[in-house]
Protein backbone atom coordinates (compact mmCIF):
# COMPACT_ATOMS: atom_id res chain seq x y z
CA UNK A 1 175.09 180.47 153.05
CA UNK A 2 178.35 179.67 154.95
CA UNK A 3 178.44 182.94 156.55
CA UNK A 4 174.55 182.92 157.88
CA UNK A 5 175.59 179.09 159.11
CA UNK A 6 178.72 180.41 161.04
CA UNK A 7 176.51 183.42 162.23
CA UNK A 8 173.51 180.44 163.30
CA UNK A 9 176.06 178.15 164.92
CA UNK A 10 178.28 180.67 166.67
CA UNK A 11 174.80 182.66 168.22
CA UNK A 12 173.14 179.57 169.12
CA UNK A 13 176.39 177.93 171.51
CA UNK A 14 177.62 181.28 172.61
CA UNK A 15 174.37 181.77 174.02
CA UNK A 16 173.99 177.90 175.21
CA UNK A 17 177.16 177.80 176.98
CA UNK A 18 176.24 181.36 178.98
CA UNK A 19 172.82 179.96 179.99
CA UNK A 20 173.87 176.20 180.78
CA UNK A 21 176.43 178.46 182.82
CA UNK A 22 173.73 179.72 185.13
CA UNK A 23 172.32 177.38 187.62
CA UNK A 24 168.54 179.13 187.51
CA UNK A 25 168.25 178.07 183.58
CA UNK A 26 166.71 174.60 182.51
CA UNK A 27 168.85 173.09 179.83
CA UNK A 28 165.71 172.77 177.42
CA UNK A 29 165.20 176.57 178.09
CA UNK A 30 168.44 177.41 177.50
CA UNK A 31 168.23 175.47 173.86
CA UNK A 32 165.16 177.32 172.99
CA UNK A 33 166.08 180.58 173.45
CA UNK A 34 169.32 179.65 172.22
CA UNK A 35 167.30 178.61 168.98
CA UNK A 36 165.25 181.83 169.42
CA UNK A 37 168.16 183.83 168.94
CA UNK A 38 170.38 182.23 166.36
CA UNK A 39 167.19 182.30 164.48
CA UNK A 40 166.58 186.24 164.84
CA UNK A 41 170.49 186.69 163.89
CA UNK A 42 170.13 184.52 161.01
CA UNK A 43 166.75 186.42 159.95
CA UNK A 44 168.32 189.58 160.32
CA UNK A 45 171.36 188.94 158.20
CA UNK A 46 169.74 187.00 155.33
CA UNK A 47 166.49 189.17 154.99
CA UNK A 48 167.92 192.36 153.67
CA UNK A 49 170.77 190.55 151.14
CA UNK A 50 167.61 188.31 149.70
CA UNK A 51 165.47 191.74 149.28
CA UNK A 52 168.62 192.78 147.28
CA UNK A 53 168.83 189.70 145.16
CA UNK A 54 165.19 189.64 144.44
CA UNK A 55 165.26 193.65 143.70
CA UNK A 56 167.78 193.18 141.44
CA UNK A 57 166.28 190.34 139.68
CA UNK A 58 162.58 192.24 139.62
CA UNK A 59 164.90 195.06 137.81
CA UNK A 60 167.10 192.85 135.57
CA UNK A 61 163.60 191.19 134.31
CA UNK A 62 162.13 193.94 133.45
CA UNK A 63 165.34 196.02 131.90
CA UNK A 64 165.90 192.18 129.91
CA UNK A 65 162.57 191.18 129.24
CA UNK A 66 162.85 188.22 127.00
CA UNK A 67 159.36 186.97 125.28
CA UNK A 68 159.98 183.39 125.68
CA UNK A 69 158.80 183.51 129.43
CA UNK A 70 161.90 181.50 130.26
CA UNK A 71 163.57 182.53 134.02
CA UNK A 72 166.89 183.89 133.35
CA UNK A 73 170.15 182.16 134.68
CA UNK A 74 172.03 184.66 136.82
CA UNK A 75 174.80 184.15 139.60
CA UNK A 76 173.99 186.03 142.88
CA UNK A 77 177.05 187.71 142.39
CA UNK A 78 176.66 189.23 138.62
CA UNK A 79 173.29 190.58 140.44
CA UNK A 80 174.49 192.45 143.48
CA UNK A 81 177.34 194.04 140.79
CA UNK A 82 174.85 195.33 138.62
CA UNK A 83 172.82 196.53 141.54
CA UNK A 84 175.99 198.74 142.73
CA UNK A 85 176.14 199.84 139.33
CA UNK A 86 172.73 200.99 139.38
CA UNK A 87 173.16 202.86 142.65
């Protein structure tokens, strides 16, 4: 979370301060595609680690498959160790 907030902050007013640089940009066009981009960064770094989590949880459920129907209680990080492991 703190990293894809750094990555969303430091995108969106490196790209802000280049554009409110220029004199041909409007300022509201320069926030929007600021926003565009510090979106696609974000997007781009959190999409493949949550298809790992949720991998490794799909794979942990069914390797653990407890009859109670209960979700199991795992920290993100036991999960991306025992998806190493697996690898």
């Amino acid at each position: 979370q703190i990293v894809m907030n750094s990555v969303m902050f430091t995108v969106f007013n490196r790209i802000k301060l280049e554009a409110n640089n220029s004199e041909a940009v409007d300022q509201n066009v320069a926030a929007v595609f600021a926003g565009l981009f510090a979106g696609l960064a974000t997007a781009c770094l959190s999409t493949p680690t949550d298809w790992i989590k949720i991998q490794a949880q799909v794979s942990l459920t069914k390797n653990n498959n407890n009859n109670k129907g209960e979700p199991m209680s795992i920290s993100t990080l036991s999960i991306l160790k025992r998806a190493a492991i697996r690898k």
